[in-house]
Protein backbone atom coordinates (compact mmCIF):
# COMPACT_ATOMS: atom_id res chain seq x y z
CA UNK A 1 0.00 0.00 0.00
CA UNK A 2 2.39 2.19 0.74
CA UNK A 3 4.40 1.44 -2.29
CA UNK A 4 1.66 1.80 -4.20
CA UNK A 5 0.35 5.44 -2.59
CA UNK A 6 4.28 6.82 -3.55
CA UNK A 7 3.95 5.65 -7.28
CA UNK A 8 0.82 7.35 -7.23
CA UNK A 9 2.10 10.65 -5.55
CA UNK A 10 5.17 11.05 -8.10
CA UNK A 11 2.39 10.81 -10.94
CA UNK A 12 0.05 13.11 -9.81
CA UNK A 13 3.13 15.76 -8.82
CA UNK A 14 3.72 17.10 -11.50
CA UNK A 15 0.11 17.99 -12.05
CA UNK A 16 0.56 20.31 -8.61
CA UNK A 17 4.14 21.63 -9.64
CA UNK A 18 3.66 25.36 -10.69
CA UNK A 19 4.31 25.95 -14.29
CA UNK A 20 7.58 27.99 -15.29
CA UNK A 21 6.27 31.13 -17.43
CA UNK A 22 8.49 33.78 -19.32
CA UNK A 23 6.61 36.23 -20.09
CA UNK A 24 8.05 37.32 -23.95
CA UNK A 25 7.43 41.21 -25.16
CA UNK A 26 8.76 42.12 -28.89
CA UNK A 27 9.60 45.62 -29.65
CA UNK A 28 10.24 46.66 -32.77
CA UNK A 29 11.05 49.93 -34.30
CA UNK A 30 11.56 53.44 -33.29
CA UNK A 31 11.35 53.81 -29.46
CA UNK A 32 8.70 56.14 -27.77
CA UNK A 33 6.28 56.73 -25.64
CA UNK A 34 3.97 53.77 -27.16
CA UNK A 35 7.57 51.35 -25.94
CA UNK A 36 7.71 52.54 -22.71
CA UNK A 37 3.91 51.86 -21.78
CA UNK A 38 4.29 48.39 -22.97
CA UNK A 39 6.93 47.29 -21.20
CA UNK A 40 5.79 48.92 -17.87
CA UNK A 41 2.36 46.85 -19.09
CA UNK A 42 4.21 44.10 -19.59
CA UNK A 43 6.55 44.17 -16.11
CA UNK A 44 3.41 44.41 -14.25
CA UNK A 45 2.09 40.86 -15.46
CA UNK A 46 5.36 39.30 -15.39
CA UNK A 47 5.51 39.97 -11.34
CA UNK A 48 2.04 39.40 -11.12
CA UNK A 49 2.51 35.71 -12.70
CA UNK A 50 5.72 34.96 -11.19
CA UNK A 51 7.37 34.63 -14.06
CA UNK A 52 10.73 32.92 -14.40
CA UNK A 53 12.32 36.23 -16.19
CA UNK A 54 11.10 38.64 -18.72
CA UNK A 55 12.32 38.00 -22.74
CA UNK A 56 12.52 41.33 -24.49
CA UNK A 57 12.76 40.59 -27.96
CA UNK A 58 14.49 43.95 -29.34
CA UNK A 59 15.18 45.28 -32.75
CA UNK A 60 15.67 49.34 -33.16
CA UNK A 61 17.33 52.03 -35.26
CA UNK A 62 16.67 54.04 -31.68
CA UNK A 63 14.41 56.59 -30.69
CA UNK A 64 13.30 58.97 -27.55
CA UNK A 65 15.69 59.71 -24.88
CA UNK A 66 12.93 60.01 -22.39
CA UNK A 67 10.76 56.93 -23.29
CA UNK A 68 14.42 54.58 -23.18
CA UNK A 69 15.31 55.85 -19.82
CA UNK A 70 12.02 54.91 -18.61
CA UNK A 71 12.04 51.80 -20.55
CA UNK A 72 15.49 51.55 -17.98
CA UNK A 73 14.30 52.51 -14.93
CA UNK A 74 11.72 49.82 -15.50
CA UNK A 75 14.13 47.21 -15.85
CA UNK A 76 16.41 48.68 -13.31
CA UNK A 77 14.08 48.26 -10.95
CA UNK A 78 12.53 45.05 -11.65
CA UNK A 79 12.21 41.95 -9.06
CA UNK A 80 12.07 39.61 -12.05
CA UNK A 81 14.98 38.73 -14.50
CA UNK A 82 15.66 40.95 -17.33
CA UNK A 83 16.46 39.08 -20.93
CA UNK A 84 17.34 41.54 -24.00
CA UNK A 85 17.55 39.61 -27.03
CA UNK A 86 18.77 41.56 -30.00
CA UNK A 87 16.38 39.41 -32.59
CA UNK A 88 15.88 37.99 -35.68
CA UNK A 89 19.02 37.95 -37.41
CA UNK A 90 19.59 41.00 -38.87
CA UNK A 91 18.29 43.12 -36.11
CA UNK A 92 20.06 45.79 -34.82
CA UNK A 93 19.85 47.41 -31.03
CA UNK A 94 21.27 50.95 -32.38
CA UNK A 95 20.95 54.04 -30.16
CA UNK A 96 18.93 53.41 -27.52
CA UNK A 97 18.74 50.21 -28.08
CA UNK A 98 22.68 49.80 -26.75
CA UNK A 99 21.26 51.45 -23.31
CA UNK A 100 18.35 49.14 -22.70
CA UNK A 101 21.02 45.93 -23.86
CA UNK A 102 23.37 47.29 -21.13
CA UNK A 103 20.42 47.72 -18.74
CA UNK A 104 19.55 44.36 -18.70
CA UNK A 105 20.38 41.65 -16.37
CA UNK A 106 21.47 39.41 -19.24
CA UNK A 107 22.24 40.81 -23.07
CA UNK A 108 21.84 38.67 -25.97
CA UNK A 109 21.99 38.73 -29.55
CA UNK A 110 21.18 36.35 -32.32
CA UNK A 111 24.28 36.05 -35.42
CA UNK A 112 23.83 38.81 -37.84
CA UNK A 113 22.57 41.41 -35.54
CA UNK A 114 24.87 44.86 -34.20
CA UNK A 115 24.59 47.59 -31.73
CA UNK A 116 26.48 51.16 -31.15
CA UNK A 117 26.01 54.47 -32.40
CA UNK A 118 24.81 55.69 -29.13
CA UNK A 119 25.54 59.17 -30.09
CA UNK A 120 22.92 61.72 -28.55
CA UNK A 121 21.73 64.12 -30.96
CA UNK A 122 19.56 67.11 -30.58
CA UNK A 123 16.82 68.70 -32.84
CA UNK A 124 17.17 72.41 -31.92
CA UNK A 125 20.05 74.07 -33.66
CA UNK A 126 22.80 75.42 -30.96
CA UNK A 127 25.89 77.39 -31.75
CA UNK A 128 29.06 75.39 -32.42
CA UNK A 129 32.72 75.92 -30.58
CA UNK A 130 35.79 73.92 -31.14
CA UNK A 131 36.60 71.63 -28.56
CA UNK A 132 40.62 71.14 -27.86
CA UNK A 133 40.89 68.26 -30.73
CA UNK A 134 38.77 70.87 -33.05
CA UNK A 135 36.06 69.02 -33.37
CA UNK A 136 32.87 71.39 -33.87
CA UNK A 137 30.15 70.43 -31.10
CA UNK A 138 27.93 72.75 -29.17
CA UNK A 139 27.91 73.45 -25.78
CA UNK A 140 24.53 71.59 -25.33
CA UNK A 141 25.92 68.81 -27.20
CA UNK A 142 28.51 68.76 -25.15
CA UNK A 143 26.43 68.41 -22.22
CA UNK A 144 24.27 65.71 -23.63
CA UNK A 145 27.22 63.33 -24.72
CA UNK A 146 28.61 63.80 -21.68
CA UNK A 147 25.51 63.02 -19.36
CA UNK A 148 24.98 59.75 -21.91
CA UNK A 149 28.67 58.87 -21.07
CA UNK A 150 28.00 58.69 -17.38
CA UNK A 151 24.77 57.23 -17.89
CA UNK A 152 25.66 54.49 -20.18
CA UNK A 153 28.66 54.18 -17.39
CA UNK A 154 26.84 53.71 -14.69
CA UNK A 155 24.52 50.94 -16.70
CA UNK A 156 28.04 48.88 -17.54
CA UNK A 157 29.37 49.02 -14.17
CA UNK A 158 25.76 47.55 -13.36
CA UNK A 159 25.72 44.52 -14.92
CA UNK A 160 29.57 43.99 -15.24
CA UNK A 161 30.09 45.04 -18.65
CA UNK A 162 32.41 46.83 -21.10
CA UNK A 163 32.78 50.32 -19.99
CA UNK A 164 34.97 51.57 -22.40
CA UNK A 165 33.56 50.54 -25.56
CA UNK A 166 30.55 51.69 -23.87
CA UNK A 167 31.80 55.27 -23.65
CA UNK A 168 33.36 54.51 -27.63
CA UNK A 169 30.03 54.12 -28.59
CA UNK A 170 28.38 57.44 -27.23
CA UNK A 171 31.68 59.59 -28.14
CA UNK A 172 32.67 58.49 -31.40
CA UNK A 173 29.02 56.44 -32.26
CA UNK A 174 31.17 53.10 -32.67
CA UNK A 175 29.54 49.74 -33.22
CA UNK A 176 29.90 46.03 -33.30
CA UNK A 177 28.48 42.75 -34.53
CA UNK A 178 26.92 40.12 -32.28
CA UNK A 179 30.66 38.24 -32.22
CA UNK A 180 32.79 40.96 -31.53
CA UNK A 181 29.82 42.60 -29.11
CA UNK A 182 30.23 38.93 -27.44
CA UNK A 183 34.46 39.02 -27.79
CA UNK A 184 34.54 42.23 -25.94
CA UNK A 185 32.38 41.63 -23.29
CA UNK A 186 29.33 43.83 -24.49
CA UNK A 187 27.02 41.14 -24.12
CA UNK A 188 26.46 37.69 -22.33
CA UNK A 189 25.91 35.43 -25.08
CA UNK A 190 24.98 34.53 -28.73
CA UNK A 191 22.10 32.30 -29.28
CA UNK A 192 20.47 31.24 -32.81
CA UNK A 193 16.56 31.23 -31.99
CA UNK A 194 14.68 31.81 -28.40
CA UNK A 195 14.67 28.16 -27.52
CA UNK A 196 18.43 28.01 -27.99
CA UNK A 197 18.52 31.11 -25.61
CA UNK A 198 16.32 29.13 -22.84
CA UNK A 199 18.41 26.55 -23.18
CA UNK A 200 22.11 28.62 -22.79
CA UNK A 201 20.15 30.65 -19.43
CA UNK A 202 19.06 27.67 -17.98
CA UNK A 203 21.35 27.34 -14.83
CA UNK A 204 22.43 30.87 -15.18
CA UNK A 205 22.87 33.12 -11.99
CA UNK A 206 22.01 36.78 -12.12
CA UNK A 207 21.57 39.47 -9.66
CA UNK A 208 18.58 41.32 -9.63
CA UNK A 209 17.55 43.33 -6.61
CA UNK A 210 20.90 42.61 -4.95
CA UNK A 211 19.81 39.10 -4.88
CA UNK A 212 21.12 36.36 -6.86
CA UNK A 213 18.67 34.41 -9.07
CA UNK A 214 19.23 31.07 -10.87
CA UNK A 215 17.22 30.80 -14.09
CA UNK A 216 15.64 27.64 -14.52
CA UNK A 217 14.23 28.00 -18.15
CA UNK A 218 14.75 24.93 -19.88
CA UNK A 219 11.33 23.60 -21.29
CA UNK A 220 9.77 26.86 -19.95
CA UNK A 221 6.48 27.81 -21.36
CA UNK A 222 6.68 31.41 -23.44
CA UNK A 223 3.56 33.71 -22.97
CA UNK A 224 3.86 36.57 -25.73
CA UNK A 225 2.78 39.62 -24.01
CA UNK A 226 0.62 41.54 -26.75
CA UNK A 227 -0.04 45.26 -26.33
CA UNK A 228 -3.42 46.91 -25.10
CA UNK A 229 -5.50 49.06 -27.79
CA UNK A 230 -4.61 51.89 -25.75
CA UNK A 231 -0.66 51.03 -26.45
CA UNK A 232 -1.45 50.27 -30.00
CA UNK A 233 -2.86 53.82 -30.43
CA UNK A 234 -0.23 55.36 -29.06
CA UNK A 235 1.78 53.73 -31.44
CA UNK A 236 0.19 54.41 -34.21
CA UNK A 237 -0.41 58.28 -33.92
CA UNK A 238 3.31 59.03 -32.32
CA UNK A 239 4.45 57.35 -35.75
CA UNK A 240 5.90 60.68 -37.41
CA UNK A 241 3.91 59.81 -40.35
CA UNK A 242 0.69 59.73 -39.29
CA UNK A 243 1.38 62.69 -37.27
CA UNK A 244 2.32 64.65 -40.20
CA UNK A 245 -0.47 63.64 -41.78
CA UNK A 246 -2.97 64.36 -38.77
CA UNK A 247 -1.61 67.56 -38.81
CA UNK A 248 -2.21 68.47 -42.46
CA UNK A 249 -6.16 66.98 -42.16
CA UNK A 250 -6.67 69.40 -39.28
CA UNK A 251 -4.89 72.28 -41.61
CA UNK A 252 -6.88 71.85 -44.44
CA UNK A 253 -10.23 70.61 -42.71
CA UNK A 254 -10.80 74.39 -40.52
CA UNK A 255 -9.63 75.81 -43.33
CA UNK A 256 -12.47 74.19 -45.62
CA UNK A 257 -14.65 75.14 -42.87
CA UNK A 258 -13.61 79.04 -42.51
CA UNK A 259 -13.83 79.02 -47.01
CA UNK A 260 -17.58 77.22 -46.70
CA UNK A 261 -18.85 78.12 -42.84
CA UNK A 262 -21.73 75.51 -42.28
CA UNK A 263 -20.41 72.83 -44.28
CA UNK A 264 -19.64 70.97 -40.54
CA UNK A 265 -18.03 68.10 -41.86
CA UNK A 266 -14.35 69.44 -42.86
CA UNK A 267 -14.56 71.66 -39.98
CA UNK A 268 -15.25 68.25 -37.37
CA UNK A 269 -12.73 65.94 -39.57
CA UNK A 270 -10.26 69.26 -38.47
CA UNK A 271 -10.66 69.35 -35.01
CA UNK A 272 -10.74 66.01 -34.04
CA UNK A 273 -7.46 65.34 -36.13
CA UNK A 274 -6.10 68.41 -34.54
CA UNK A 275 -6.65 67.19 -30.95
CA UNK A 276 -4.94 64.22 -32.20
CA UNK A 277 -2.32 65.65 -33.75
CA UNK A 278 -1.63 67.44 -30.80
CA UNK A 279 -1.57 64.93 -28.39
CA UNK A 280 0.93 63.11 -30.84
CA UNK A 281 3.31 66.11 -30.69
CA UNK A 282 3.08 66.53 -27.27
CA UNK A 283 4.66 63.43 -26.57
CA UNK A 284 7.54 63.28 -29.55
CA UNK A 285 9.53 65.98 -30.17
CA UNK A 286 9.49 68.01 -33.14
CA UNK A 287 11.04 71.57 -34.63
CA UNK A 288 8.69 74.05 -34.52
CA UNK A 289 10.34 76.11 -37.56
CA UNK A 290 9.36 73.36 -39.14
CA UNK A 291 5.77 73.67 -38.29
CA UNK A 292 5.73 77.42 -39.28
CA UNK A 293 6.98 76.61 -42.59
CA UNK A 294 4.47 74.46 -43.77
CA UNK A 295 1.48 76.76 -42.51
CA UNK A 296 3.26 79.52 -44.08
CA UNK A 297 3.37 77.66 -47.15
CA UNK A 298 0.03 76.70 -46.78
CA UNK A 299 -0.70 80.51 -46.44
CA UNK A 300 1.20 81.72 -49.09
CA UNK A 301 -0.61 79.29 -51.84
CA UNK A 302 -3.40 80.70 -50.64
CA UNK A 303 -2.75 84.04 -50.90
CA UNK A 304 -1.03 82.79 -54.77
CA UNK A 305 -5.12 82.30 -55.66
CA UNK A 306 -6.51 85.53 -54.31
CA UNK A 307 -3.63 87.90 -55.99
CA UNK A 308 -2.92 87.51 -59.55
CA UNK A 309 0.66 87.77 -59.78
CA UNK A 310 3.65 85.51 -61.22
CA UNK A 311 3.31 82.41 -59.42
CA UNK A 312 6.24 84.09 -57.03
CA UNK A 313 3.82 83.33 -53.82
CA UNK A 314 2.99 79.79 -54.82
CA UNK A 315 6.68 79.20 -55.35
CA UNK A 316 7.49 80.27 -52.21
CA UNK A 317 4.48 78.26 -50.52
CA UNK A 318 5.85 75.21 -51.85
CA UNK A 319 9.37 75.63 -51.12
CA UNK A 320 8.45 76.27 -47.15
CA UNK A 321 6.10 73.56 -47.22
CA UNK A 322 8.43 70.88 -48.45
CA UNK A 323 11.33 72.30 -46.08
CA UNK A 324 8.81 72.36 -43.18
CA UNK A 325 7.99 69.15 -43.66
CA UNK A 326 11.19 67.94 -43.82
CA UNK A 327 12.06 69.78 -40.63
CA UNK A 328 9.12 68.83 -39.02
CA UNK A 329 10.57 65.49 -37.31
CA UNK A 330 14.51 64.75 -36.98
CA UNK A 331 14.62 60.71 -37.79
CA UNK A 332 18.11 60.52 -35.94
CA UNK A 333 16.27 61.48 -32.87
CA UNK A 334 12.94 59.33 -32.79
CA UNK A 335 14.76 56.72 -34.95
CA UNK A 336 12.51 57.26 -38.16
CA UNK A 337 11.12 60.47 -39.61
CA UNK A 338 8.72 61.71 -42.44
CA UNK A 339 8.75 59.97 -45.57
CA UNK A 340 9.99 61.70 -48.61
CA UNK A 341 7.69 60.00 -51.17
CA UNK A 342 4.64 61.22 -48.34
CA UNK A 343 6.14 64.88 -48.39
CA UNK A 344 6.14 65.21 -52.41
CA UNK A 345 2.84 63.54 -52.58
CA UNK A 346 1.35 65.83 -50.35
CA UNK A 347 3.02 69.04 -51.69
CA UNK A 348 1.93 68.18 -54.62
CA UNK A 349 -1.29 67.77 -54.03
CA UNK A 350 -1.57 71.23 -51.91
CA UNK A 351 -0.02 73.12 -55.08
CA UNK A 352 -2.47 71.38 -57.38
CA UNK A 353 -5.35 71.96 -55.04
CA UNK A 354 -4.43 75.69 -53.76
CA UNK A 355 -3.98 77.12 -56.98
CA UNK A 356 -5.81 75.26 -59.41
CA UNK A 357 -9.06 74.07 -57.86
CA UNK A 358 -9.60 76.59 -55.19
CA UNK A 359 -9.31 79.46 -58.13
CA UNK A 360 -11.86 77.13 -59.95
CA UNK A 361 -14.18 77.39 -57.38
CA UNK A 362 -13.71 80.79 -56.38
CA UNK A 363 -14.35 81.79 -60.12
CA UNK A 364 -17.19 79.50 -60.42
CA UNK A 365 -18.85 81.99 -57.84
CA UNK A 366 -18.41 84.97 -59.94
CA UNK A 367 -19.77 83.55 -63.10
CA UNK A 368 -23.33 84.60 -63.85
CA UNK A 369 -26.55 82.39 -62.97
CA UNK A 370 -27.79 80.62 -65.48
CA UNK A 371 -30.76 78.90 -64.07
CA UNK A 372 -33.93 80.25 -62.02
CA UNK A 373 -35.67 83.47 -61.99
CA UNK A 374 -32.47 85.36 -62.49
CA UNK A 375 -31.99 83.77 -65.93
CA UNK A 376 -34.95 85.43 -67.60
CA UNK A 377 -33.53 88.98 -67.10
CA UNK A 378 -32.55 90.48 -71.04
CA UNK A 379 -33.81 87.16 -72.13
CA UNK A 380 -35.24 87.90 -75.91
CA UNK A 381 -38.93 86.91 -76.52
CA UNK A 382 -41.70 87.16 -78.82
CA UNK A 383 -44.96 88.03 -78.78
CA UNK A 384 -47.84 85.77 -79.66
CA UNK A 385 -50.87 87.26 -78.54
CA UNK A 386 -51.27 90.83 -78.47
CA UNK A 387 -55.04 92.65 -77.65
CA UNK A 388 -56.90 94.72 -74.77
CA UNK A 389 -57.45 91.24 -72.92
CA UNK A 390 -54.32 89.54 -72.51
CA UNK A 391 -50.43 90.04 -73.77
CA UNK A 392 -48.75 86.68 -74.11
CA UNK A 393 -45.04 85.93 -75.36
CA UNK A 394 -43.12 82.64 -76.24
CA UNK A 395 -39.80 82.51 -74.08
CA UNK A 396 -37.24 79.91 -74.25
CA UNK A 397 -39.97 77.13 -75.46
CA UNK A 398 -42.79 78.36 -73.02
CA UNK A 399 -45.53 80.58 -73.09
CA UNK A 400 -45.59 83.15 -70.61
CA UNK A 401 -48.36 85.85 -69.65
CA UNK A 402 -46.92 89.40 -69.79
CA UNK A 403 -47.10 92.77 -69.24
CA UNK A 404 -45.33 96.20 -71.33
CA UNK A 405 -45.65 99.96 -71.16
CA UNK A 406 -45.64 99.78 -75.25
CA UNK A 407 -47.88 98.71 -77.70
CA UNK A 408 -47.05 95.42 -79.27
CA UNK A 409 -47.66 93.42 -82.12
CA UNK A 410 -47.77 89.98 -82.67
CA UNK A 411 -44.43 88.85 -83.97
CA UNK A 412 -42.18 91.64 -82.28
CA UNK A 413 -39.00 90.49 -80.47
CA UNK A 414 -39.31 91.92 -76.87
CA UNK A 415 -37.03 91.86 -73.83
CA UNK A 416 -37.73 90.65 -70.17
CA UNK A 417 -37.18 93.20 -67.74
CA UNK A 418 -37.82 91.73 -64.96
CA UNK A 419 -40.13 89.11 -63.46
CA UNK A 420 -43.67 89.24 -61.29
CA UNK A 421 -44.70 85.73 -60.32
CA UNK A 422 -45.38 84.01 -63.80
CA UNK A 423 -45.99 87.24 -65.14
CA UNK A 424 -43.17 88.58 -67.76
CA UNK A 425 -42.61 92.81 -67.64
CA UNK A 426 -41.28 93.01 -71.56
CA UNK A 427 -40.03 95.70 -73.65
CA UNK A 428 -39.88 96.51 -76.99
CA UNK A 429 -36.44 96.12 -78.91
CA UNK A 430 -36.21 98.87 -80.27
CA UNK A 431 -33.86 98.83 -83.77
């Protein structure tokens, strides 16, 4: 019996045994604001599941300065085990990417991926003074790179990594492949696919909290951690693109709205892009010459329509227009900026619209009626009926009852002077 009731408790064991989760979260792209609220999403159900360690699966040309140190202070502070995996093959961790791979508790990358150029740059344009090598850099530049330096520093000494190849790669924007990242002590190891990665951390100590950790991972079930519509919003409207094109909608809607008040439509299309477009630049930064250029350019092929000149204004319109747009949103900052193809398309179409259908329309409004009431005025009739009783002229197919000051006859041309009801006030043409 007893025999039998210990078989029977090492089957039914493993049904009881808690399951070993890693909780898996892929970022991809530019880092922002949309980044940083997934990962603190997805921290939050990692330590509420007890998971065995956290998989970030990263691959980025870089992005926001804020949103990465965030994305760091999350990891930083985290009670569960932090994996950075640089992945597929070729992915990159560029940027900020290189901070968040020294952040972590354990950096990996699959072969064919790189890191560096850690470089901070700004948007704003700052004065330049030569440094003692005569390099040209600002003094705010100077600032930044050095507060990256001791950043990135402080984020190697961490985790026992390479500090000075750490400071190469803010200073001079140096970078390396998975093998020599792995040679020089930039990362922990080089694995092929995620289950290859389980299966290297598997036994692996790490320190996280000031306490050491052994990663049991081996056969450990990955949850993929999928973003909230809230994060996929985010995402989606911080995307410089669709920012720049929010922006334009809400131009060009209140503006349809001011050129046709009442028409409702353009002018609610305008606001609520607007808002939107707001919120989006509120949280990624962007040059606001560059915004004044394009609604001066805006303005000025507008005024191009009103003003008949040489074309000078819609010139000029289109030249700040493109340049605004093109200053709008640095891509070395947020890690991707405005597309080109987007920029010509839609400076194209605000030339052909400003000054080809908006003068349309605006002459349309000066041309004369021709239909209604107002069309019979110096219209040419003739009469048909002419005696004591009744006066009655043929007009453009019709017969109409009328009314005239002279004396008619039956066959004269007449003109309509003006119009009573369905009665016809005629003249005589006089030759």
């Amino acid at each position: 019996m007893r025999r039998l009731l210990f078989f029977l408790l090492l089957t039914l064991l493993p049904l009881f045994a808690s399951t070993l989760t890693v909780i898996e979260l892929e970022i991809k792209g530019a880092i922002g604001p949309a980044s940083s609220s997934h990962l603190k999403a997805a921290m939050e159900e990692a330590t509420h599941q007890d998971a065995q360690m956290m998989l970030i699966r990263l691959d980025t040309p870089g992005g926001l300065s804020t949103s990465m140190r965030e994305m760091i202070q999350e990891i930083t502070n985290s009670t569960v085990p932090v994996v950075t995996y640089v992945s597929p093959k070729g992915a990159r961790a560029a940027s900020a990417g290189t901070y968040l791979l020294y952040a972590s508790h354990v950096a990996a990358m699959a072969p064919g991926t790189n890191l560096g150029a850690a470089t901070p740059v700004s948007m704003m344009p700052t004065p330049k003074v030569a440094d003692a090598n005569g390099t040209t850099i600002s003094t705010l530049e100077k600032k930044a790179v050095n507060d990256a330096m001791a950043y990135i520093k402080s984020l190697a000494e961490l985790n026992d990594r390479n500090v000075s190849w750490a400071l190469d790669a803010v200073k001079e924007a140096k970078s390396l492949s998975s093998e020599e990242a792995l040679r020089h002590g930039v990362i922990d190891l080089i694995a092929e696919d995620t289950q290859a990665l389980l299966v290297s951390l598997d036994g692996r100590i790490v320190t996280v909290s000031e306490q050491n950790i052994t990663l049991n991972t081996e056969g450990a079930t990955i949850e993929r951690f999928e973003a909230d519509w809230k994060t996929r919003f985010l995402s989606i409207i911080t995307n410089p693109n669709i920012a720049y094109i929010l922006l334009l909608i809400a131009i060009y809607g209140i503006f349809f709205e001011l050129m046709n008040p009442g028409a409702l439509f353009p002018g609610v299309i305008g606001v609520i892009s607007g808002v939107v477009a707001l919120y989006a630049l509120n949280m990624i930064p962007f040059n606001y010459a560059g915004l004044l250029l394009i609604i001066l350019g805006i303005a000025f092929m507008v005024t191009e329509v009103f003003i008949a000149g040489f074309g000078i204004l819609g010139i000029g319109g289109v030249i700040a227009f493109s340049l605004g747009s093109v200053l709008l949103f640095d891509a070395q900052t947020l890690g991707v900026g405005v597309s080109i193809p987007l920029i010509v398309a839609f400076t194209l179409v605000s030339l052909s619209f400003f000054i080809f259908v908006l003068r349309f329309l605006l002459r349309s409004r000066e041309v004369k009626v021709v239909t209604g009431i107002e069309e019979m005025i110096g219209v040419e009739a003739e009469v048909i009926e002419s005696d004591k009783k009744a006066l009655r002229v043929h007009c453009h197919g019709e017969i109409w009852n009328a009314e005239s000051e002279d004396e008619l006859e039956v066959g004269q041309k007449v003109r309509v002077r003006s119009l009573s009801g369905l009665v016809l006030h005629v003249e005589a043409i006089k030759e």
